[in-house]
Structure formats: C-alpha cells, structure tokens
PDB file of N, CA and C in Angstrom:
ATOM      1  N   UNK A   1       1.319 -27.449  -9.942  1.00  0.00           N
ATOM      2  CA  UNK A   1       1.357 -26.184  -9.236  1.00  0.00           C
ATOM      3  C   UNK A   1       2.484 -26.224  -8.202  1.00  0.00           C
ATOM      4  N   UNK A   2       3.261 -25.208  -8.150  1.00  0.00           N
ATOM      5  CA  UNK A   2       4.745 -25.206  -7.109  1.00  0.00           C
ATOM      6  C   UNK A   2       4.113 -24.749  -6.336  1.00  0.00           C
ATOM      7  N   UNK A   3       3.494 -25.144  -4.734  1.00  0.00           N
ATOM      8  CA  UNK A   3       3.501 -24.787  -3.756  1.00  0.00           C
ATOM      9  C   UNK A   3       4.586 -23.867  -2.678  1.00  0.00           C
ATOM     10  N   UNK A   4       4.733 -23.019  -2.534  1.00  0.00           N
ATOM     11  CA  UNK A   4       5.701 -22.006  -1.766  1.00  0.00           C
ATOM     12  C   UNK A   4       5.447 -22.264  -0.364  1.00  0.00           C
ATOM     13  N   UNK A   5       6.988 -23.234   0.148  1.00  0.00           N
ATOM     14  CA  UNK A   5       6.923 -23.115   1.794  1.00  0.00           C
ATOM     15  C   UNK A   5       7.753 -21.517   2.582  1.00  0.00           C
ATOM     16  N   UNK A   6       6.950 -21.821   4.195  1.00  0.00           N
ATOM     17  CA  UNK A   6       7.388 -21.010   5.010  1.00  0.00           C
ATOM     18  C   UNK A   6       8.925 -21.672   5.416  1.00  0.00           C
ATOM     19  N   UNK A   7      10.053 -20.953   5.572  1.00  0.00           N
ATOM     20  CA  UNK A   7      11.195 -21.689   5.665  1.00  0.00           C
ATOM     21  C   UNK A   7      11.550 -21.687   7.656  1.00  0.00           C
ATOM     22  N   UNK A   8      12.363 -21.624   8.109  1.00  0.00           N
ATOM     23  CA  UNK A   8      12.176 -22.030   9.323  1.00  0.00           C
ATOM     24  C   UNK A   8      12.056 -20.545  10.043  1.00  0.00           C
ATOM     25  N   UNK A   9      13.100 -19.706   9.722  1.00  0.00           N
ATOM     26  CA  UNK A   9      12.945 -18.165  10.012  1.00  0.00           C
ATOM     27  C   UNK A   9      11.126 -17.385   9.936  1.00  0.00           C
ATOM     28  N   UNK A  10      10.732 -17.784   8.799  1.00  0.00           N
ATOM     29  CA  UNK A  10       9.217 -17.061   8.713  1.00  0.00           C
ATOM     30  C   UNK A  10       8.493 -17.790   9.831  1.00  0.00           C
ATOM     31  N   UNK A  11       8.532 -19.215   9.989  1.00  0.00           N
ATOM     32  CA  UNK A  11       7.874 -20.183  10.697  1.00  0.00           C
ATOM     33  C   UNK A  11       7.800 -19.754  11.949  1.00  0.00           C
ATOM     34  N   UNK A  12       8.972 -19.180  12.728  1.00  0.00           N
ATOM     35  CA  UNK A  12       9.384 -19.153  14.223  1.00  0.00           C
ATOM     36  C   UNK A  12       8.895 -17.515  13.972  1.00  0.00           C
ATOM     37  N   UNK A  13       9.126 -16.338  13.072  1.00  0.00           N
ATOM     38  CA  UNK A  13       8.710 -15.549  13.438  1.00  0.00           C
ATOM     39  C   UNK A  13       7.474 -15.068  13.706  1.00  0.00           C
ATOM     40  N   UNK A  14       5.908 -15.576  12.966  1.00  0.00           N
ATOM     41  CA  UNK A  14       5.300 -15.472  12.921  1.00  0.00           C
ATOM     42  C   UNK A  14       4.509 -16.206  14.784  1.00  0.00           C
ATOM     43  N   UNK A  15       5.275 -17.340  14.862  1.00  0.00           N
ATOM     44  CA  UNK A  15       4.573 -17.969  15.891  1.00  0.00           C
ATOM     45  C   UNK A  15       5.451 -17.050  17.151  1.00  0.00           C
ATOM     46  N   UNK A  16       6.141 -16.280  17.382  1.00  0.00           N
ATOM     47  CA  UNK A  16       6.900 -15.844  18.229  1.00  0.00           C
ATOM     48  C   UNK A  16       5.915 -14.498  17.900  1.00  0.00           C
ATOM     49  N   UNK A  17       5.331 -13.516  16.712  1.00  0.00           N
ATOM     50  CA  UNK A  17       4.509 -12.901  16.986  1.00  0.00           C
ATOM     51  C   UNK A  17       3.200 -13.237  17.469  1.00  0.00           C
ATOM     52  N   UNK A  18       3.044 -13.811  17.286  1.00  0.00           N
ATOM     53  CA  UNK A  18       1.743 -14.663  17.893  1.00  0.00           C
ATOM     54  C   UNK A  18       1.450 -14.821  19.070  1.00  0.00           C
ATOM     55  N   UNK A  19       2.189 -15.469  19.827  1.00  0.00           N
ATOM     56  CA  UNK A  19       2.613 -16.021  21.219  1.00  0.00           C
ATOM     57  C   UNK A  19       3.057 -14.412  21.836  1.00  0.00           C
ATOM     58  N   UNK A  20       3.401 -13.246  21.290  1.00  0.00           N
ATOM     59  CA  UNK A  20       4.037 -12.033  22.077  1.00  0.00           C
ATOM     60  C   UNK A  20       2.190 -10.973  22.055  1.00  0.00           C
ATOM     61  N   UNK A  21       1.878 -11.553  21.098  1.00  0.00           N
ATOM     62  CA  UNK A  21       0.814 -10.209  20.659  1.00  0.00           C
ATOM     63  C   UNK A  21      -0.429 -10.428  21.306  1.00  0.00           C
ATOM     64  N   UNK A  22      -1.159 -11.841  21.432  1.00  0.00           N
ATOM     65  CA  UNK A  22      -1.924 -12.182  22.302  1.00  0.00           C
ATOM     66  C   UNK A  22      -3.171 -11.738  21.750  1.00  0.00           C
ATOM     67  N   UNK A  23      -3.373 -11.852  20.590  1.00  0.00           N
ATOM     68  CA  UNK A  23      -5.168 -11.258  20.066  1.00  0.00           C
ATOM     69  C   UNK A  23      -5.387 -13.159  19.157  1.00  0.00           C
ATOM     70  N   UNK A  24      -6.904 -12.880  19.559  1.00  0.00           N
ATOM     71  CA  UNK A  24      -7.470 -14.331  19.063  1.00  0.00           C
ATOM     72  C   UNK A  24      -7.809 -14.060  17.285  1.00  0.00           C
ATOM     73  N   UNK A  25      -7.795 -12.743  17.143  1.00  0.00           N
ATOM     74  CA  UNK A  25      -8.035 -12.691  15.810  1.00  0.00           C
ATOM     75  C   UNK A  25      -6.892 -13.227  15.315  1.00  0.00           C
ATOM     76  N   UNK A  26      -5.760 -11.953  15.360  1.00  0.00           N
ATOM     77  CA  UNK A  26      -4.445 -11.958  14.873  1.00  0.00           C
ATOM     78  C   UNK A  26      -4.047 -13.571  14.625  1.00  0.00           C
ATOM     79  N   UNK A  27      -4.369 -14.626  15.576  1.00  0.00           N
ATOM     80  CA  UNK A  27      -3.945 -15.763  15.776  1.00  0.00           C
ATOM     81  C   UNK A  27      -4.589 -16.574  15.228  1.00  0.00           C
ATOM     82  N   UNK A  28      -6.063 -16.547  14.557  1.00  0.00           N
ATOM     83  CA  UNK A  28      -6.245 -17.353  13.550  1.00  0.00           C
ATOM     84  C   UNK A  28      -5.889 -17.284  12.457  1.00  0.00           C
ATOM     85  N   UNK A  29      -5.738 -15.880  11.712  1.00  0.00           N
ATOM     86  CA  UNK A  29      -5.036 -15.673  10.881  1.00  0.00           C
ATOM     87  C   UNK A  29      -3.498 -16.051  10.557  1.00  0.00           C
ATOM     88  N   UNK A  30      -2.857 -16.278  11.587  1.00  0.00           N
ATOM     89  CA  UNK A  30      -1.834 -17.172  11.158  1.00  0.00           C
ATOM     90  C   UNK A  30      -2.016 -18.231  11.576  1.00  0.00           C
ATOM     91  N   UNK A  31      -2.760 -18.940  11.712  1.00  0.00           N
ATOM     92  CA  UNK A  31      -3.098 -20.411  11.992  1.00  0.00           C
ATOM     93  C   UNK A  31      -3.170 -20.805  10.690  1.00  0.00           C
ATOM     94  N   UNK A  32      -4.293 -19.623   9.916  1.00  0.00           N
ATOM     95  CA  UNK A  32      -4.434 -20.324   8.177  1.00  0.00           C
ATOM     96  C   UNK A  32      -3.746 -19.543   6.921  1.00  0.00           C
ATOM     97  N   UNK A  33      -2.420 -18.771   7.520  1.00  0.00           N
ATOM     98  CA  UNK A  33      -1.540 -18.186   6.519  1.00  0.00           C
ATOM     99  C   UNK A  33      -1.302 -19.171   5.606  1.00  0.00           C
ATOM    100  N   UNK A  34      -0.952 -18.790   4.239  1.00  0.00           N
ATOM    101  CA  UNK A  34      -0.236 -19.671   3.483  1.00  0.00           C
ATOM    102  C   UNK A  34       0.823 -18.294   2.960  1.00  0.00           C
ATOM    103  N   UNK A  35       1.848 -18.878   2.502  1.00  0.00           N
ATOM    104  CA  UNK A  35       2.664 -17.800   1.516  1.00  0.00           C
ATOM    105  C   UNK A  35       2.490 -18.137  -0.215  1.00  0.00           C
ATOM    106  N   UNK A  36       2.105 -16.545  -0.407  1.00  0.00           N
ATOM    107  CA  UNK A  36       1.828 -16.154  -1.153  1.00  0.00           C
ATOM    108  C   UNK A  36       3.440 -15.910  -2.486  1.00  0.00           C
ATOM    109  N   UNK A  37       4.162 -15.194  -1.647  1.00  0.00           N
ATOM    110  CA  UNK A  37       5.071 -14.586  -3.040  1.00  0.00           C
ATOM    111  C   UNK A  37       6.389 -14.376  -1.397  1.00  0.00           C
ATOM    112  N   UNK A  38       8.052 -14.772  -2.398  1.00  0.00           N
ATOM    113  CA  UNK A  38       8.657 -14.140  -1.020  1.00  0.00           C
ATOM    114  C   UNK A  38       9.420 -13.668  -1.980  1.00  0.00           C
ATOM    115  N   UNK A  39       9.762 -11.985  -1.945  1.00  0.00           N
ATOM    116  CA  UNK A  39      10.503 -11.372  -2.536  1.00  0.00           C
ATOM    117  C   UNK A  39      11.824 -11.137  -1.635  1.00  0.00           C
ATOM    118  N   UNK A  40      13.094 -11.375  -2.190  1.00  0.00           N
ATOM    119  CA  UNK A  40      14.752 -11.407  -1.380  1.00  0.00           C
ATOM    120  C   UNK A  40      15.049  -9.990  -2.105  1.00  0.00           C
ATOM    121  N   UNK A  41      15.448  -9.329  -1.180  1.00  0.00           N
ATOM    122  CA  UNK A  41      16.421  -8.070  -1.837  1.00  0.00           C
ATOM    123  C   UNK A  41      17.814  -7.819  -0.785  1.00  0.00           C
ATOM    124  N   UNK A  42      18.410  -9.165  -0.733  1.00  0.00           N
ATOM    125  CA  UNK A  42      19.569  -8.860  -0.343  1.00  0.00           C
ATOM    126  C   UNK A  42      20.244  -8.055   0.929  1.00  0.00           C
ATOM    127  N   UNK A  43      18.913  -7.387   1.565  1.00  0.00           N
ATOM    128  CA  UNK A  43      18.725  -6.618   2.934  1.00  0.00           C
ATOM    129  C   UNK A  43      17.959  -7.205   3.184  1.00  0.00           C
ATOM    130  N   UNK A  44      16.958  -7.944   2.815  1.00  0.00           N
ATOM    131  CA  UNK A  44      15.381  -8.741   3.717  1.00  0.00           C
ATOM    132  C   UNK A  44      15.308  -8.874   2.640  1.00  0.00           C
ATOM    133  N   UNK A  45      13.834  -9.472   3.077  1.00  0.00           N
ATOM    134  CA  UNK A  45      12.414  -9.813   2.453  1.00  0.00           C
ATOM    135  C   UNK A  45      11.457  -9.727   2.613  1.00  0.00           C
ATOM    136  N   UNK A  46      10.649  -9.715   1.373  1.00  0.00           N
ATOM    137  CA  UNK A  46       9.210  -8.936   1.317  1.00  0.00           C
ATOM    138  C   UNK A  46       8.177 -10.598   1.506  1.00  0.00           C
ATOM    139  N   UNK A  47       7.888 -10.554   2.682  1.00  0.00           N
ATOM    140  CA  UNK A  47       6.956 -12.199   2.618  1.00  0.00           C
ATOM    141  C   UNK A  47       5.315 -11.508   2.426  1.00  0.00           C
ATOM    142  N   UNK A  48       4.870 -12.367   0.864  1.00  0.00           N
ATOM    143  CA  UNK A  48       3.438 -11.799   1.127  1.00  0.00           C
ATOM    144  C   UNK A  48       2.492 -12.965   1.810  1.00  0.00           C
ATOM    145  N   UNK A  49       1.662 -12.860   2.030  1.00  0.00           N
ATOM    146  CA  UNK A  49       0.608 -13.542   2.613  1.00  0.00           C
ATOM    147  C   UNK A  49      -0.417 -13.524   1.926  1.00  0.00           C
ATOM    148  N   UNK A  50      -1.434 -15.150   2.228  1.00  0.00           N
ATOM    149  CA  UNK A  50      -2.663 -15.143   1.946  1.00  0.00           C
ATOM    150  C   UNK A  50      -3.164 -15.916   3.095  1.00  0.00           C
ATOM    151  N   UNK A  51      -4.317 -15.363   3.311  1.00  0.00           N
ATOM    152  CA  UNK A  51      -5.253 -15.578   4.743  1.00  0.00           C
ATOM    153  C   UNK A  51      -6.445 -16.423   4.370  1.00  0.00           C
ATOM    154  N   UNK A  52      -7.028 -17.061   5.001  1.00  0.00           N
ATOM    155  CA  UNK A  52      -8.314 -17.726   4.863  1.00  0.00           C
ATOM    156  C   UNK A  52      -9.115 -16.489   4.835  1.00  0.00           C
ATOM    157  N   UNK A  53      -9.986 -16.246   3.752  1.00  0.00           N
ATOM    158  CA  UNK A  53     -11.399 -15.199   3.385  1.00  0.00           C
ATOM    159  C   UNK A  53     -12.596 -15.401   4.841  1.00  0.00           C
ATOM    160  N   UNK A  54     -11.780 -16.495   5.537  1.00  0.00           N
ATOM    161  CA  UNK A  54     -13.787 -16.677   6.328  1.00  0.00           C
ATOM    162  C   UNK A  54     -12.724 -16.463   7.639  1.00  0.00           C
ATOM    163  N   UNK A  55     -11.862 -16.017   8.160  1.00  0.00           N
ATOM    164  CA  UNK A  55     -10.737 -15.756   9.043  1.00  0.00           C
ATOM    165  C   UNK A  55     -11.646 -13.938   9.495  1.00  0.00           C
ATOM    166  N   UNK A  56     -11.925 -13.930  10.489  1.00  0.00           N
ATOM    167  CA  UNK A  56     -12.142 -12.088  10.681  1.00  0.00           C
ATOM    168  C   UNK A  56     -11.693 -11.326  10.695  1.00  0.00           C
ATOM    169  N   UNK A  57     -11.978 -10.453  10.967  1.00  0.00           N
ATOM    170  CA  UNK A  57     -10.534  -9.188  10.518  1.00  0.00           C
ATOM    171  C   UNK A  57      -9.717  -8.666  11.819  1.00  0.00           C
ATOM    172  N   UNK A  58      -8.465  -8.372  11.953  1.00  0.00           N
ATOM    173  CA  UNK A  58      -7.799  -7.927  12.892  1.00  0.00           C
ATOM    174  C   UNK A  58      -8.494  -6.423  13.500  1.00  0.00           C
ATOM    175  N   UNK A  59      -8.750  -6.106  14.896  1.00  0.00           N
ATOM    176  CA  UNK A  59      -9.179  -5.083  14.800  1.00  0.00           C
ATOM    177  C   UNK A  59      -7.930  -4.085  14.864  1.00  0.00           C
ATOM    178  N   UNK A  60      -8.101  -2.650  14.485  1.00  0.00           N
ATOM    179  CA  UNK A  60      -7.230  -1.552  14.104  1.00  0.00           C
ATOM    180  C   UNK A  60      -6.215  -1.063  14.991  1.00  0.00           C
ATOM    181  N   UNK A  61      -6.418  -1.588  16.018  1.00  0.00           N
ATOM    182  CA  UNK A  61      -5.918  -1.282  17.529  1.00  0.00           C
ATOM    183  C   UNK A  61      -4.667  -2.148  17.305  1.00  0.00           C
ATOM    184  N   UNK A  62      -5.183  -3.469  16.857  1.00  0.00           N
ATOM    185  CA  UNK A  62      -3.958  -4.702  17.411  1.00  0.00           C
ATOM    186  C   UNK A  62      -2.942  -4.144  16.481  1.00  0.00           C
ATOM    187  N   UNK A  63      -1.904  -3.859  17.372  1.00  0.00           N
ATOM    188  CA  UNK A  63      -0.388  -3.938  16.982  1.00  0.00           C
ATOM    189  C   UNK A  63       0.567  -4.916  17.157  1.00  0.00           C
ATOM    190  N   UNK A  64       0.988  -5.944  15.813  1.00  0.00           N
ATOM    191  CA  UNK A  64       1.752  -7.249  16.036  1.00  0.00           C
ATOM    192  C   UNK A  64       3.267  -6.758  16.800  1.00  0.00           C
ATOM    193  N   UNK A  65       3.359  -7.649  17.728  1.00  0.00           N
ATOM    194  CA  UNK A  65       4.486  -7.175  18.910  1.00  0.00           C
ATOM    195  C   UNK A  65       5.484  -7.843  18.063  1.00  0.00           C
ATOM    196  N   UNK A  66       6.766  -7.405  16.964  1.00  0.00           N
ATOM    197  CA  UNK A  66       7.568  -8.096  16.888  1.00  0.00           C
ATOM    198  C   UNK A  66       9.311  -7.912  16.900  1.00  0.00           C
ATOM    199  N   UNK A  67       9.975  -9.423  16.848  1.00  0.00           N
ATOM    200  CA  UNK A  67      11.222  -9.737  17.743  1.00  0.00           C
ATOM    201  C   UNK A  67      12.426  -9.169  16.934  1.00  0.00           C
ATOM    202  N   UNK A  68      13.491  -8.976  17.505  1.00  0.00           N
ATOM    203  CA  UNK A  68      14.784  -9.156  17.120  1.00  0.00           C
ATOM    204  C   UNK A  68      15.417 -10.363  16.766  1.00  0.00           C
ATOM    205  N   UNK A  69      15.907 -10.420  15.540  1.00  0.00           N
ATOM    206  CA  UNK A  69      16.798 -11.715  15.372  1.00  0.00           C
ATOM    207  C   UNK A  69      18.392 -11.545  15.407  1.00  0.00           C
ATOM    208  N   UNK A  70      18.856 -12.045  16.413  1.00  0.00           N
ATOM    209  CA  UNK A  70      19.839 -12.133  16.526  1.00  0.00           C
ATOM    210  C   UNK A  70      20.758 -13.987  15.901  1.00  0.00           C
ATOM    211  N   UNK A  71      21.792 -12.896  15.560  1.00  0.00           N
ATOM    212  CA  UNK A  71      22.990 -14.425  14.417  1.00  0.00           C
ATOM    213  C   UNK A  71      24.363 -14.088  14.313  1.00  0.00           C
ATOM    214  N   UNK A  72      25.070 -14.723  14.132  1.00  0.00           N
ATOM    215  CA  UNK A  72      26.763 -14.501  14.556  1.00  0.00           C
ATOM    216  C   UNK A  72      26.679 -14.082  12.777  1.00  0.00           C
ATOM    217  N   UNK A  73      25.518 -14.996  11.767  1.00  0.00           N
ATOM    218  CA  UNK A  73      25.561 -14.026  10.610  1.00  0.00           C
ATOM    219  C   UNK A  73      25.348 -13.153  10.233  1.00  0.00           C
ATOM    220  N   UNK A  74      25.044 -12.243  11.305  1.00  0.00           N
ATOM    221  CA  UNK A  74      24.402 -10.930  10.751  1.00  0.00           C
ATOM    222  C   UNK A  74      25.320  -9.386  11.653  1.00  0.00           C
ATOM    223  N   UNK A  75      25.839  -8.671  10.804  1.00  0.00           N
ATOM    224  CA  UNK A  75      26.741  -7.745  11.442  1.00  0.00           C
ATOM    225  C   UNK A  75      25.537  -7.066  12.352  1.00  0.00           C
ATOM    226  N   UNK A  76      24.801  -6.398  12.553  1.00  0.00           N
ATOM    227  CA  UNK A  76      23.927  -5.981  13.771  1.00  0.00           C
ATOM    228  C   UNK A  76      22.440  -6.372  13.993  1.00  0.00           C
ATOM    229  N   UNK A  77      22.032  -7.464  13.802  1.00  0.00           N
ATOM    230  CA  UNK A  77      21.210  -8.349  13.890  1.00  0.00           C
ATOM    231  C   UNK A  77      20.100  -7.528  12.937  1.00  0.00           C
ATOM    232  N   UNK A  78      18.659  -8.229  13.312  1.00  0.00           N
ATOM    233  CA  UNK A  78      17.859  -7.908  12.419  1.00  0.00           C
ATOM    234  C   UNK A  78      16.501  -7.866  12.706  1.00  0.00           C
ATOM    235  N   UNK A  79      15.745  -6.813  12.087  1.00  0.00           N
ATOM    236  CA  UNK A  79      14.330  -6.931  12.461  1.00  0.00           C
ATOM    237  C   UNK A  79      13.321  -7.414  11.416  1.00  0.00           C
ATOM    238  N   UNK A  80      11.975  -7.129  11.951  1.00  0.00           N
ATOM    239  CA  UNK A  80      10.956  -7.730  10.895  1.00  0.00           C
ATOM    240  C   UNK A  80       9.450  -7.004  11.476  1.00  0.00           C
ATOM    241  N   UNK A  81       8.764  -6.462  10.502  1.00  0.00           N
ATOM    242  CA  UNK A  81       7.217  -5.836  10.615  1.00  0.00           C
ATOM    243  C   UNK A  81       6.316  -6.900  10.154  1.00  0.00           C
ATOM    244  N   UNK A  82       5.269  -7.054  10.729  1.00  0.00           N
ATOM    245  CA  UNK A  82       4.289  -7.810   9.939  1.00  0.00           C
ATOM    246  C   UNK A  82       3.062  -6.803   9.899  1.00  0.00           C
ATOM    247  N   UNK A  83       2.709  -6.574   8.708  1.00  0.00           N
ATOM    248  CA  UNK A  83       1.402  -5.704   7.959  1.00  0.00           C
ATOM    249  C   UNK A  83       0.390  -6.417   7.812  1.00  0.00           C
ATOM    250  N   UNK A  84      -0.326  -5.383   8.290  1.00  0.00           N
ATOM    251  CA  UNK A  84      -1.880  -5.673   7.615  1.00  0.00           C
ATOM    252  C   UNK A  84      -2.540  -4.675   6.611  1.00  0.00           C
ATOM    253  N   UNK A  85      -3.719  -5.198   6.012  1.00  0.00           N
ATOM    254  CA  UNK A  85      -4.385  -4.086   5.326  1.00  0.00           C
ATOM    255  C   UNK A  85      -5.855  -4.437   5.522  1.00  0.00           C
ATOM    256  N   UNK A  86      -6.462  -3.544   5.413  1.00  0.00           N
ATOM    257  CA  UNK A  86      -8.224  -3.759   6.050  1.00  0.00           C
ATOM    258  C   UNK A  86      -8.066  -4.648   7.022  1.00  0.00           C
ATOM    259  N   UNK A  87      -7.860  -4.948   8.063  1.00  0.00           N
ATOM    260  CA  UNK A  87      -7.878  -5.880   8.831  1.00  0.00           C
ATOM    261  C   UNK A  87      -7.295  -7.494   8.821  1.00  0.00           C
ATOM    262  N   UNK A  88      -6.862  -7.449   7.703  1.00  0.00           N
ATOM    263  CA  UNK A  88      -5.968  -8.980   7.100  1.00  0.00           C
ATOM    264  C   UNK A  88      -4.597  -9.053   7.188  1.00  0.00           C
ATOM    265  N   UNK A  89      -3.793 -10.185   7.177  1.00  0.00           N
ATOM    266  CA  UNK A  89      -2.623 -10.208   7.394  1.00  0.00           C
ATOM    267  C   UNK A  89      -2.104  -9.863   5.717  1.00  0.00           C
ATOM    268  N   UNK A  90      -1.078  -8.902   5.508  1.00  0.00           N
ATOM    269  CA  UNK A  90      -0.403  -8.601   4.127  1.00  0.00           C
ATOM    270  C   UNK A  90       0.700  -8.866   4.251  1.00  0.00           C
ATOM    271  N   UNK A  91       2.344  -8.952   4.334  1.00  0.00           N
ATOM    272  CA  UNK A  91       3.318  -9.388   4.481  1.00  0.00           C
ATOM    273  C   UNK A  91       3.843  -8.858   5.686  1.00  0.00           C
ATOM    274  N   UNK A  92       5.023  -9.962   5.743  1.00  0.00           N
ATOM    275  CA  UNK A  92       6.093  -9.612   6.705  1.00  0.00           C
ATOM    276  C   UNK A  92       6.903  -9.104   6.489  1.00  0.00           C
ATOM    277  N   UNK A  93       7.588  -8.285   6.702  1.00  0.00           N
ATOM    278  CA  UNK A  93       9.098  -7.497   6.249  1.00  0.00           C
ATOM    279  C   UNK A  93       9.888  -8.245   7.055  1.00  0.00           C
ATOM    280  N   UNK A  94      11.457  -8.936   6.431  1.00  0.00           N
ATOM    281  CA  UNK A  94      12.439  -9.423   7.812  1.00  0.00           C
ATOM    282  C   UNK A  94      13.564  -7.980   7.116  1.00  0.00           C
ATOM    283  N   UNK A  95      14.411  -7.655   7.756  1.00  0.00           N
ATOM    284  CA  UNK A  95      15.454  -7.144   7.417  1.00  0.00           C
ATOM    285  C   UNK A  95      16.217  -6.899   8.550  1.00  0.00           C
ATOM    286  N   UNK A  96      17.641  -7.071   7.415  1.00  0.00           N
ATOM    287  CA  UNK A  96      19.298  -6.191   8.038  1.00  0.00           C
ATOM    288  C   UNK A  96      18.871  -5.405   9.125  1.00  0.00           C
ATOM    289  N   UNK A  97      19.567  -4.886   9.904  1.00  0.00           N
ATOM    290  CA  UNK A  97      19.978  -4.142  10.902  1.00  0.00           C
ATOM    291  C   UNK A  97      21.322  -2.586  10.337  1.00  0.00           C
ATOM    292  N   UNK A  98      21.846  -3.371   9.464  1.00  0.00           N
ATOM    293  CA  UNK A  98      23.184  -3.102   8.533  1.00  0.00           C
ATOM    294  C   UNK A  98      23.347  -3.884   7.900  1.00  0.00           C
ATOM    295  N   UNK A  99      24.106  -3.853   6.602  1.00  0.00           N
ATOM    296  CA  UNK A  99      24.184  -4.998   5.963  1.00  0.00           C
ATOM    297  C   UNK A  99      23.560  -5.475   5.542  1.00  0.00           C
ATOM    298  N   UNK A 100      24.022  -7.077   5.101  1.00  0.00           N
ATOM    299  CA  UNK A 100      23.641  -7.741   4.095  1.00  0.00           C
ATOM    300  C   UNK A 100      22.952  -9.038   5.223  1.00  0.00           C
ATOM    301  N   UNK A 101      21.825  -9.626   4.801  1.00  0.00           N
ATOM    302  CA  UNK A 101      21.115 -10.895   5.256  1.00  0.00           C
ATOM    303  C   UNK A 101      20.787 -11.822   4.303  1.00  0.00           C
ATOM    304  N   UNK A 102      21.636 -13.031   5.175  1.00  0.00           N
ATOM    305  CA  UNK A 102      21.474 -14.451   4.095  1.00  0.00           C
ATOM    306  C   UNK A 102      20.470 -14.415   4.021  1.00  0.00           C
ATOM    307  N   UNK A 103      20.436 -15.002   2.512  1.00  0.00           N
ATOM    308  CA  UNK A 103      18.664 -15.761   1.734  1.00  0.00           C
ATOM    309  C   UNK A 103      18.753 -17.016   2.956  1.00  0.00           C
ATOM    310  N   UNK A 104      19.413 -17.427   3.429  1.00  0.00           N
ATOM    311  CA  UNK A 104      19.177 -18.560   4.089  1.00  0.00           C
ATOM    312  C   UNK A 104      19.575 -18.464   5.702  1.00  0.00           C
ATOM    313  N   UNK A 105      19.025 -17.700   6.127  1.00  0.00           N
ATOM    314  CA  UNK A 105      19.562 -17.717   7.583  1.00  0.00           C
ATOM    315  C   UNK A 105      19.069 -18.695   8.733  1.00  0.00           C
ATOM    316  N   UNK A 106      20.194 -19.508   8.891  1.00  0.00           N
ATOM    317  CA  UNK A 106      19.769 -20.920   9.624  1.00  0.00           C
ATOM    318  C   UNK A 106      19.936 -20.975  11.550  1.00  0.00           C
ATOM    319  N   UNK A 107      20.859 -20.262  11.162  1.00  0.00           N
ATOM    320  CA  UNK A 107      21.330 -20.013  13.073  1.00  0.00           C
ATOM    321  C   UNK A 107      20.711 -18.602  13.923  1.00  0.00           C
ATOM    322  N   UNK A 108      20.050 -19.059  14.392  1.00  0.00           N
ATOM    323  CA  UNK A 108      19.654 -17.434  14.881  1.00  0.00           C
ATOM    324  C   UNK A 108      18.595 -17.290  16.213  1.00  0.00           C
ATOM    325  N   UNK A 109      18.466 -16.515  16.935  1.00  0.00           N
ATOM    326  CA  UNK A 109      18.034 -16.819  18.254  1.00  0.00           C
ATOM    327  C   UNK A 109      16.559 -15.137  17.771  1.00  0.00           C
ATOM    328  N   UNK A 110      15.353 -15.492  18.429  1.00  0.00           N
ATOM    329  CA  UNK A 110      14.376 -14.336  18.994  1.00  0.00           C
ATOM    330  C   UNK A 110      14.450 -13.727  19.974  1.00  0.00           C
ATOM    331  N   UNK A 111      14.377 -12.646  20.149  1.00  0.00           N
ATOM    332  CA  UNK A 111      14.491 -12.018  21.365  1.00  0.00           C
ATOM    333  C   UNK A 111      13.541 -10.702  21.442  1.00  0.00           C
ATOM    334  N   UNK A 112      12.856 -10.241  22.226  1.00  0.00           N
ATOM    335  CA  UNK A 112      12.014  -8.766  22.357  1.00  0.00           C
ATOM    336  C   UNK A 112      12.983  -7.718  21.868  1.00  0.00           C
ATOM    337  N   UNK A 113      12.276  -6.796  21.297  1.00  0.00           N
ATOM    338  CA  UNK A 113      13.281  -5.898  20.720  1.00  0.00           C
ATOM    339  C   UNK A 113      12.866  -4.508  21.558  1.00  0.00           C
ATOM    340  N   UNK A 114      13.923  -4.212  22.429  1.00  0.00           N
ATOM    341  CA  UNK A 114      13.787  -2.942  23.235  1.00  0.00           C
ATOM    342  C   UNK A 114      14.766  -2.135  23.232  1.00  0.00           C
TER     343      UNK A 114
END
C-alpha cells in the first residue's frame, strides 16, 4: 500500500491554522489528519483529507483562520482555504495569487492575510 505524505508546505499550513484558529475541536482533527488524495492543477491544490471517525465534529461557527504564503517563487504570493463538511475536516485548497505555483514549493514564509 503507497502511503501519501504531507509535504512540508501542507505540514506548516495546517499547524499555522491551528495555532491561529484556537478551537480544541478543529485541533484534534488535525492532530489525526492523514492525506487522503492531493490533486496539482498547476494554480494549487486540491489536498483531501481523512480524519479519525471517533474525532468530534467542528462546530458550524468555527471558521479556520488561514495564512498567506509568501515566496520569491511566486509572482503575487498565495493563499489556501481549509473545508469542512458536516463538521469534519474535507480538504485544503493552496493556490496562486496569479500565476503559476510550484508542485514543489520549498522556500516560503506564513504570514496573516489582511
């Protein structure tokens, strides 16, 4: 079985939502994320998720607070959504700003996006 890792970008974003959003639910749920499927379309990616079943559900209110990525590779840096559905974590969106975003983006700083 090919196990699918989080690469360093999903890794830091998720814990940088985490650390910004401040709900104990939200935060076990990525304690026991695994990735599921990561779809590249050359503007972002579609990261899906799978959650631990015995994990509770996010309540409807919590809105994941998330960052700007800024990179000397990216012509106007870049954002990212993380979804839920019924109360569970469903993917992350990263994407472009403009442009095109490496499958591999290695250099890059978080920052609040205001």
């Amino acid at each position: 079985m090919n196990v699918i890792q989080f690469n360093q970008l999903e890794q830091k974003l998720l814990h940088w939502i985490d650390s910004n959003t401040s709900n104990p639910f939200l935060s076990k749920q990525i304690e026991s994320v695994s990735l599921k499927r990561r779809d590249y379309t050359r503007t972002g990616f579609f990261i899906y998720l799978n959650v631990d079943s015995a994990c509770a559900s996010v309540p409807a209110n919590v809105q994941p607070i998330c960052p700007l990525i800024k990179s000397q590779e990216l012509f106007d840096g870049a954002g990212c959504n993380l979804f839920l559905r019924e109360g569970q974590l469903h993917y992350l969106e990263i994407y472009a700003r403009g442009g095109f975003l490496p499958e591999n983006l290695e250099n890059f700083q978080l920052q609040p996006d205001v």
